[in-house]
Protein backbone atom coordinates (compact mmCIF):
# COMPACT_ATOMS: atom_id res chain seq x y z
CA UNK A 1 95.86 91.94 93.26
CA UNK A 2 95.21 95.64 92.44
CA UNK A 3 93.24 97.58 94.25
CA UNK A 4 89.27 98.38 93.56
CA UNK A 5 89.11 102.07 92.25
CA UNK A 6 86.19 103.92 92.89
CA UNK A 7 85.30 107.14 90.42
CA UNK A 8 83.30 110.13 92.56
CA UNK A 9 81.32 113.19 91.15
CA UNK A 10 82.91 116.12 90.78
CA UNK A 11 82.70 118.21 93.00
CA UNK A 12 80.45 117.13 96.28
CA UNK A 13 78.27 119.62 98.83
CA UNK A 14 76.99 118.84 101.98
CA UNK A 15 74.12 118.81 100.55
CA UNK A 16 75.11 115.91 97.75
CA UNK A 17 77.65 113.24 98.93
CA UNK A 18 80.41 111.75 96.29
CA UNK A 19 78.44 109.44 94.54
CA UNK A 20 80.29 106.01 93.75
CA UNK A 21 80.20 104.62 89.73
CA UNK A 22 80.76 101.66 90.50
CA UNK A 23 81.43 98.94 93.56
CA UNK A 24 84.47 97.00 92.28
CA UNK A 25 84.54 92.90 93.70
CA UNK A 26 87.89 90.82 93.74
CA UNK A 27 87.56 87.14 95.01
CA UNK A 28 90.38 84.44 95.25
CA UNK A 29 90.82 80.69 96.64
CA UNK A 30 93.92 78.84 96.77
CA UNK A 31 94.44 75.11 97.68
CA UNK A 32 97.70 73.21 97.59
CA UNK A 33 99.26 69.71 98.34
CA UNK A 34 102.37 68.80 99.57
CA UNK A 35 104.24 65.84 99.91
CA UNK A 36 107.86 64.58 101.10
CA UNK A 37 109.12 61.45 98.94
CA UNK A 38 112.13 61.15 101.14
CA UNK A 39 114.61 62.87 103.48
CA UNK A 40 115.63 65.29 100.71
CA UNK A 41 112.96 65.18 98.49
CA UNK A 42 110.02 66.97 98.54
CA UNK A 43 107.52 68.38 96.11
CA UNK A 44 103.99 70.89 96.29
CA UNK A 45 101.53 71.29 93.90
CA UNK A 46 98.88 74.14 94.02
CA UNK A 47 95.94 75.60 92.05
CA UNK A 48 94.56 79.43 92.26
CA UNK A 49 91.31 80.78 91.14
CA UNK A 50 91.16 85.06 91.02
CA UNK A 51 88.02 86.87 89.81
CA UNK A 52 87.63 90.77 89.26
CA UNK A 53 84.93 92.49 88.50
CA UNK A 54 84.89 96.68 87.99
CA UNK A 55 81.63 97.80 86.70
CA UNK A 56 82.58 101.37 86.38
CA UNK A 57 85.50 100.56 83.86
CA UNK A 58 82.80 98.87 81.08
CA UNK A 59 84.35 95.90 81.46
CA UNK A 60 87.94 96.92 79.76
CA UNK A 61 89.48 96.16 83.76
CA UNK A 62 87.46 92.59 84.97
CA UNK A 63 89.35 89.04 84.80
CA UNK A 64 89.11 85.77 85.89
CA UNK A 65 92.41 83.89 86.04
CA UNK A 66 93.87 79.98 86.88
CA UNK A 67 96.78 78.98 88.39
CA UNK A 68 98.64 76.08 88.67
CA UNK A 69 102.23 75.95 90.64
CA UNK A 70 104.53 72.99 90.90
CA UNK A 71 107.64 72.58 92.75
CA UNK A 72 110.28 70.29 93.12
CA UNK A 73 112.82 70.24 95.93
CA UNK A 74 115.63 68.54 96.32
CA UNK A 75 117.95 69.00 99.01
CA UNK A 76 121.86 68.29 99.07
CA UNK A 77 123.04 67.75 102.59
């Protein structure tokens, strides 16, 4: 996932700190299955859920995406 990307004023004194735009969040959750048929077979299946949210880019930067991944193995021996 990319990285959260904070925006600071200009130029900061001791007197003023940076001040942040905007706190970015990223979130994600994976769960898979597997499962061996036989000796040489074997397969997985798994599902992903991503979610990010940058308040200091409007909008133009946040997602929420869902993944599903299946494999197949077979192996030749």
């Amino acid at each position: 996932m990319a990285r959260c990307s904070h925006t600071t004023s200009p130029r900061p004194t001791p007197n003023r700190p940076p001040i942040r735009t905007g706190q970015c969040q990223q979130h994600s959750a994976s769960v898979g299955l597997s499962r061996r048929f036989s000796k040489n077979i074997s397969a997985k299946l798994q599902y992903r859920f991503a979610l990010y949210n940058e308040p200091s880019s409007g909008g133009a930067n946040n997602y929420q995406a869902h993944s599903i991944f299946g494999t197949l193995m077979f192996q030749f021996r």
